[in-house]
Protein backbone atom coordinates (compact mmCIF):
# COMPACT_ATOMS: atom_id res chain seq x y z
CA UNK A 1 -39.75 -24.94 12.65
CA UNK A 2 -40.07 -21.42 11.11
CA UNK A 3 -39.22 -20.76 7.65
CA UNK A 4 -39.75 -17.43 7.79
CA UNK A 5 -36.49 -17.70 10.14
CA UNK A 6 -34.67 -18.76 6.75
CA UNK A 7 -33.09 -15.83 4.52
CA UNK A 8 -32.16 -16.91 1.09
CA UNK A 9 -28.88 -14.88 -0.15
CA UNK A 10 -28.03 -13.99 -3.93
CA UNK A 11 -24.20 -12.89 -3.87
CA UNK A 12 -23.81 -10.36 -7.15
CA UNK A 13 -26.94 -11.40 -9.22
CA UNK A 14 -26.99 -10.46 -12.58
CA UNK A 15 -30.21 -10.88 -14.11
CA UNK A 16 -33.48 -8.67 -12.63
CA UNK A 17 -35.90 -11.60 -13.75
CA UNK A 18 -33.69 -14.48 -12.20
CA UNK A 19 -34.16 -11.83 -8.39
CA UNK A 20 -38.11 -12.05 -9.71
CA UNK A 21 -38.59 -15.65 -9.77
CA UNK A 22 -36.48 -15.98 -6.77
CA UNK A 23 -39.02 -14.08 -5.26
CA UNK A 24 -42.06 -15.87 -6.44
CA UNK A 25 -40.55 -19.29 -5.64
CA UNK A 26 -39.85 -17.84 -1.98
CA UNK A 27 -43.28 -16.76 -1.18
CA UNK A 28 -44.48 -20.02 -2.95
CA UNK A 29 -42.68 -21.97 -0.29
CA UNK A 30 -43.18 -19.70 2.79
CA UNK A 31 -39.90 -17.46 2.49
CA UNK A 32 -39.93 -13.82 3.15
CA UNK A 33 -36.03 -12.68 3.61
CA UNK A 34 -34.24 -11.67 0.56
CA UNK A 35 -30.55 -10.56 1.00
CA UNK A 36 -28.64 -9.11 -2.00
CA UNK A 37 -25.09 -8.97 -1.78
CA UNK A 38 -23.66 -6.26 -4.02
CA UNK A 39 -26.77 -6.79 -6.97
CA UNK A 40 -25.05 -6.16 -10.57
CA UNK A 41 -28.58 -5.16 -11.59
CA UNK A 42 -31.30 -3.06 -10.54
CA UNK A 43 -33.73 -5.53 -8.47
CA UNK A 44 -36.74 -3.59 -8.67
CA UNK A 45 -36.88 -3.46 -12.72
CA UNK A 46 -40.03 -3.91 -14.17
CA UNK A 47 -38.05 -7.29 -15.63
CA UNK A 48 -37.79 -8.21 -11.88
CA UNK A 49 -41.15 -7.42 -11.04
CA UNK A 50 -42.74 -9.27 -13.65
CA UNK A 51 -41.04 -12.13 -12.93
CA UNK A 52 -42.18 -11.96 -9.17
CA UNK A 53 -45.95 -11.57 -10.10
CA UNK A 54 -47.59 -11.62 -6.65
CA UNK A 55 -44.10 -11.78 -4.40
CA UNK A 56 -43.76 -8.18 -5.50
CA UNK A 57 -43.23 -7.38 -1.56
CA UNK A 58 -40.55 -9.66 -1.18
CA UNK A 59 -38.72 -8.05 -3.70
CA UNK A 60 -39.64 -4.44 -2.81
CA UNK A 61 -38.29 -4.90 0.68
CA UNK A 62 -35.01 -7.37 -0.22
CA UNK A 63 -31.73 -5.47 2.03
CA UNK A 64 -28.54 -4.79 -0.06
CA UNK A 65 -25.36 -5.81 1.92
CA UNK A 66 -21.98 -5.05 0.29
CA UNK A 67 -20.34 -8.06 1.58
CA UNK A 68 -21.42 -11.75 2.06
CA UNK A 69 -19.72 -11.69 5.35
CA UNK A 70 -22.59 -8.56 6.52
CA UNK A 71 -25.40 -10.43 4.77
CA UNK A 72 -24.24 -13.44 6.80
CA UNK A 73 -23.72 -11.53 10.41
CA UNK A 74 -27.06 -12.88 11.88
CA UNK A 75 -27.27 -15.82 10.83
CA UNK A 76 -26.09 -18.93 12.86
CA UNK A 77 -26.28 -21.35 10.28
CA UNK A 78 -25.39 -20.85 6.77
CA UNK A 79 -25.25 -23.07 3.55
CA UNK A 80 -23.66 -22.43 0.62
CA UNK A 81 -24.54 -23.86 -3.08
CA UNK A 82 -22.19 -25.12 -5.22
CA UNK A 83 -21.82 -27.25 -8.42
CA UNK A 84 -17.78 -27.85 -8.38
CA UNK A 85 -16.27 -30.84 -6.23
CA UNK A 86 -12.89 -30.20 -4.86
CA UNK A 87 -9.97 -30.25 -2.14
CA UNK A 88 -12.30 -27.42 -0.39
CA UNK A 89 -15.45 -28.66 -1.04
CA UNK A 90 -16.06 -31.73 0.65
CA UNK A 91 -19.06 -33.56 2.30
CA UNK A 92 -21.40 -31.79 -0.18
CA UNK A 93 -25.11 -32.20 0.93
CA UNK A 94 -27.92 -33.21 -1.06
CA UNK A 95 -30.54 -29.84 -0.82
CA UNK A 96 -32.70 -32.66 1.17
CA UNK A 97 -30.01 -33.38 3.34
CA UNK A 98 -29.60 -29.77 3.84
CA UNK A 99 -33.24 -29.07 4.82
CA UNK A 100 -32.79 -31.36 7.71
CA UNK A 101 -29.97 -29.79 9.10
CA UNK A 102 -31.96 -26.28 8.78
CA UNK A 103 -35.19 -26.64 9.98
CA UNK A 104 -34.28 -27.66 13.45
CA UNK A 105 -32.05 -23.93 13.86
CA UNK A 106 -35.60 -21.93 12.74
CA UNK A 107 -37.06 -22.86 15.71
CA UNK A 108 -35.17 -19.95 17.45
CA UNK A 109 -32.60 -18.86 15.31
CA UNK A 110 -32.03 -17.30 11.50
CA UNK A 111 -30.65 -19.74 8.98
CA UNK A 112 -29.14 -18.57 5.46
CA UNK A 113 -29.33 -20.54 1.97
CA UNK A 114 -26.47 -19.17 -0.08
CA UNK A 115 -26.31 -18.96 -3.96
CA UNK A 116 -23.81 -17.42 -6.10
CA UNK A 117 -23.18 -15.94 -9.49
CA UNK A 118 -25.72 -17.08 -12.46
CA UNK A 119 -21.80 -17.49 -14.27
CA UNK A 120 -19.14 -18.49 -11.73
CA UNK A 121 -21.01 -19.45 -9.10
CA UNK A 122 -19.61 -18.77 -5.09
CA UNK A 123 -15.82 -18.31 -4.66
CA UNK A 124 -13.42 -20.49 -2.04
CA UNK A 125 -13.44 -16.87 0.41
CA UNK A 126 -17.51 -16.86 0.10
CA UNK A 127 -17.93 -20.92 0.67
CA UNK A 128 -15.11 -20.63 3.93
CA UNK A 129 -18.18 -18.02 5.47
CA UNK A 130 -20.77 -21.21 5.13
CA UNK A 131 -20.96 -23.73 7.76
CA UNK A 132 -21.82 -26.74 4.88
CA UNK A 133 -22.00 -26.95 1.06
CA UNK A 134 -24.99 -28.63 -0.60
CA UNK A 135 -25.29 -29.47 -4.36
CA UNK A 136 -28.13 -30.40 -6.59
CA UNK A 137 -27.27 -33.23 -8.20
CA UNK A 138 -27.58 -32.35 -12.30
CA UNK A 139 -26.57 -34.23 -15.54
CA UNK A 140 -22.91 -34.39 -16.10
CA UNK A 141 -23.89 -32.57 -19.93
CA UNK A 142 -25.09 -29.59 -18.11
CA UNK A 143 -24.53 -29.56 -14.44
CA UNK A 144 -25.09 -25.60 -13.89
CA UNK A 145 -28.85 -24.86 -13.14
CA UNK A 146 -30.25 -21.73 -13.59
CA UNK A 147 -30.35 -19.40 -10.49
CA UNK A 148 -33.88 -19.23 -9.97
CA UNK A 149 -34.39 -22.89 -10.87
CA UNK A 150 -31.96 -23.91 -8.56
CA UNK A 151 -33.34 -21.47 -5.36
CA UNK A 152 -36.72 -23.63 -6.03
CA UNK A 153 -35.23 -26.59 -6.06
CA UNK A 154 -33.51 -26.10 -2.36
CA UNK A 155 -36.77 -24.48 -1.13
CA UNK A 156 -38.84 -27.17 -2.43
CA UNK A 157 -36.67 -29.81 -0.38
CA UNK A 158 -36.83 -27.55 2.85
CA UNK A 159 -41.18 -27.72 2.23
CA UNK A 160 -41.34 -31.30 1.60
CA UNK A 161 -38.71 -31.95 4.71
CA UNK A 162 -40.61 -29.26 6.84
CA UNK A 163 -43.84 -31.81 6.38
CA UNK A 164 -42.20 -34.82 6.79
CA UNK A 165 -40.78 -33.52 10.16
CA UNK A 166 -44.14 -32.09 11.11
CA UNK A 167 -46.21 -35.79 9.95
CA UNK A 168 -47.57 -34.58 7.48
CA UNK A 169 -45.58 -36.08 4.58
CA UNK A 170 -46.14 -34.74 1.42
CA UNK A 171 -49.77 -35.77 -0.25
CA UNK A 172 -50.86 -37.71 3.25
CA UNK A 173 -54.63 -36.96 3.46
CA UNK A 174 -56.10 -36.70 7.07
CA UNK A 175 -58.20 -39.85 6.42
CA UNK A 176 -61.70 -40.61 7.87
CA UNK A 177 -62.00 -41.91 11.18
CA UNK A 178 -63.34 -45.65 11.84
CA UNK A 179 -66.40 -44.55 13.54
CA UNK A 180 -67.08 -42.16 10.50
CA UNK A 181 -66.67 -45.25 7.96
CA UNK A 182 -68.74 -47.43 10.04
CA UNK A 183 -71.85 -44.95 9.60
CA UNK A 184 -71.39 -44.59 6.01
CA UNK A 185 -71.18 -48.45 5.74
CA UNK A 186 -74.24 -48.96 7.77
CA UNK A 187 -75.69 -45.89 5.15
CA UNK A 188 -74.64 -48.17 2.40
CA UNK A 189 -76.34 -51.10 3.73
CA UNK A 190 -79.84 -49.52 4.00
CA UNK A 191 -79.85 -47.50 1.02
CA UNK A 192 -78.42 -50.55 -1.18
CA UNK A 193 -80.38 -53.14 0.08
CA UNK A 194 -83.83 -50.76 -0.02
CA UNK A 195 -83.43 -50.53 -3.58
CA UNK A 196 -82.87 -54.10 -4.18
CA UNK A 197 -79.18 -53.65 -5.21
CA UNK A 198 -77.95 -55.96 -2.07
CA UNK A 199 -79.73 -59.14 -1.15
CA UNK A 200 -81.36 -58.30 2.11
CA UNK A 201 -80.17 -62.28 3.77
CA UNK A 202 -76.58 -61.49 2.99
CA UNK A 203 -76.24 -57.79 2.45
CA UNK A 204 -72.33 -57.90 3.56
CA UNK A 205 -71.28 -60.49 0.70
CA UNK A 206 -71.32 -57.47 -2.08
CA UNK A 207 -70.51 -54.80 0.79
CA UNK A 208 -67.43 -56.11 1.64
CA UNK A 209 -66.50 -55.85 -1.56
CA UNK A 210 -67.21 -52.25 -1.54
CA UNK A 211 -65.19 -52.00 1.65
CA UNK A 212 -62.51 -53.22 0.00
CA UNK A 213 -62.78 -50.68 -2.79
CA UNK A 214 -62.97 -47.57 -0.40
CA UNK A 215 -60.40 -49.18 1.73
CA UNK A 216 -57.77 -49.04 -1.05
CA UNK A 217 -58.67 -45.07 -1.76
CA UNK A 218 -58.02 -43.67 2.00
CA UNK A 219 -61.77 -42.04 2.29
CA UNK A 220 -61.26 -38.25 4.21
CA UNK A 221 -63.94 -37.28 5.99
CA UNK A 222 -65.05 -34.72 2.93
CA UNK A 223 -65.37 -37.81 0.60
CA UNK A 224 -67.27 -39.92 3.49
CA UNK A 225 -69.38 -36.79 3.51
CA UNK A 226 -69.87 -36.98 -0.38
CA UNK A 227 -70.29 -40.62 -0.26
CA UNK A 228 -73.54 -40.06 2.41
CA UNK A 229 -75.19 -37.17 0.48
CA UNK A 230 -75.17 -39.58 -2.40
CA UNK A 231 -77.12 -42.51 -0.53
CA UNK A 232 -79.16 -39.60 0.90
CA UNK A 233 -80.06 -39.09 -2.87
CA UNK A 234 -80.76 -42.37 -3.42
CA UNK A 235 -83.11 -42.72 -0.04
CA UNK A 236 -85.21 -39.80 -0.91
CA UNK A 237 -85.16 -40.69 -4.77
CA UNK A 238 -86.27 -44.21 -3.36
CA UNK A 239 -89.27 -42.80 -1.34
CA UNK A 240 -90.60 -41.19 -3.89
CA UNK A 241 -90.57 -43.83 -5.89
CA UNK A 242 -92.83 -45.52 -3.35
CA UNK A 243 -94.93 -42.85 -3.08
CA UNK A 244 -95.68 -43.16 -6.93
CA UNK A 245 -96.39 -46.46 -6.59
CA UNK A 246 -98.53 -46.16 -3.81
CA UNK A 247 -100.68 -43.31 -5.35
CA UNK A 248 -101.20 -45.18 -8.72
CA UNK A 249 -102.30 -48.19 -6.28
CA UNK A 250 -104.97 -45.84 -4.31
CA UNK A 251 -106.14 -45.05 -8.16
CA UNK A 252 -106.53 -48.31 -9.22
């Protein structure tokens, strides 16, 4: 799956700082290809740029296309957005629902997202040039989202469905590997039961119970890491300790 094999198209955008965010919620989410079909505003406006921040290069090199149908011409897949239900516009996706039909085409091929007008939206004769629809489901008191909301939205499903096709759902942390618990348990045990915190007879009766705590919070190997510098702390604060004692000892 290649995202960068996805263009997002704006058909007649109006406002330069709704093409700006579009372009900073693009490069947030791994997308480089901006297509502008016949822009009612000047895209590279200092509104536009300010609004991109550091996806200034996406807008700088977005193509202008007169027609949906030229924007389109590559692409072999192509979804349009759309917030009205009707006789034309069935089997509307979810943008989730969407991302899974997408991501598979990247692989090889150039996809298109599709949004229209920040006021009315894509017409019948742009939605027939779309293979499938897809709508964000919205609040019946105000359904329409703005532009630039709505392109993160979409892009934001295709991220979080990219991961969850790749295994690696979204917030999964690579966790620890048994052999790396294992040493920091046996770590535990020493350092613990040198300072007198675990009962050297039955040193596992309390360490299970911090087994079970760990256990619950998924340890990566950075936080097994963490976990052993601290015990390292405690072995070297723990032998000088000794040493203290030992030199008062020779003094007596």
């Amino acid at each position: 799956m290649n995202t960068e094999n996805i263009s997002v198209v704006l058909v007649e955008p109006q406002g330069p700082r709704n093409i700006g965010s579009v372009c900073r919620a693009m490069l947030n989410f791994g997308l480089f290809d901006l297509r502008l079909v016949n822009p009612q505003t000047d895209h590279l406006l200092h509104e536009a740029r300010q609004m991109a921040v550091k996806a200034t290069t996406v807008l700088e090199e977005a193509k202008i296309f007169t027609s949906l149908e030229e924007a389109l011409a590559d692409c072999t897949l192509s979804v349009g957005t759309t917030r009205r239900f009707g006789r034309y516009r069935e089997g509307l996706l979810h943008p989730d629902e969407a991302a899974k039909m997408l991501l598979p085409e990247t692989v090889e091929d150039r996809v298109a997202m599709v949004f229209g007008r920040e006021d009315k939206g894509l017409f019948n004769a742009e939605l027939d040039l779309c293979q499938h629809f897809v709508t964000i489901p919205t609040n019946d008191k105000l359904p329409s989202m703005n532009l630039a909301q709505a392109v993160a939205v979409c892009l934001y499903e295709i991220s979080k469905v990219k991961g969850e096709l790749a295994g690696a759902e979204h917030g999964r942390k690579q966790l620890a590997s048994n052999d790396d618990l294992e040493r920091m348990f046996q770590h535990m045990r020493e350092s613990l039961t040198q300072v007198g915190f675990l009962d050297p007879q039955n040193p596992d009766h309390i360490l299970r119970a911090f087994r079970r705590i760990l256990g619950r919070s998924g340890l990566n190997e950075r936080e097994v890491r963490i976990m052993r510098g601290l015990f390292s702390q405690i072995d070297l604060l723990d032998e000088q300790m000794n040493k203290l004692k030992n030199q008062r000892n020779d003094n007596e």
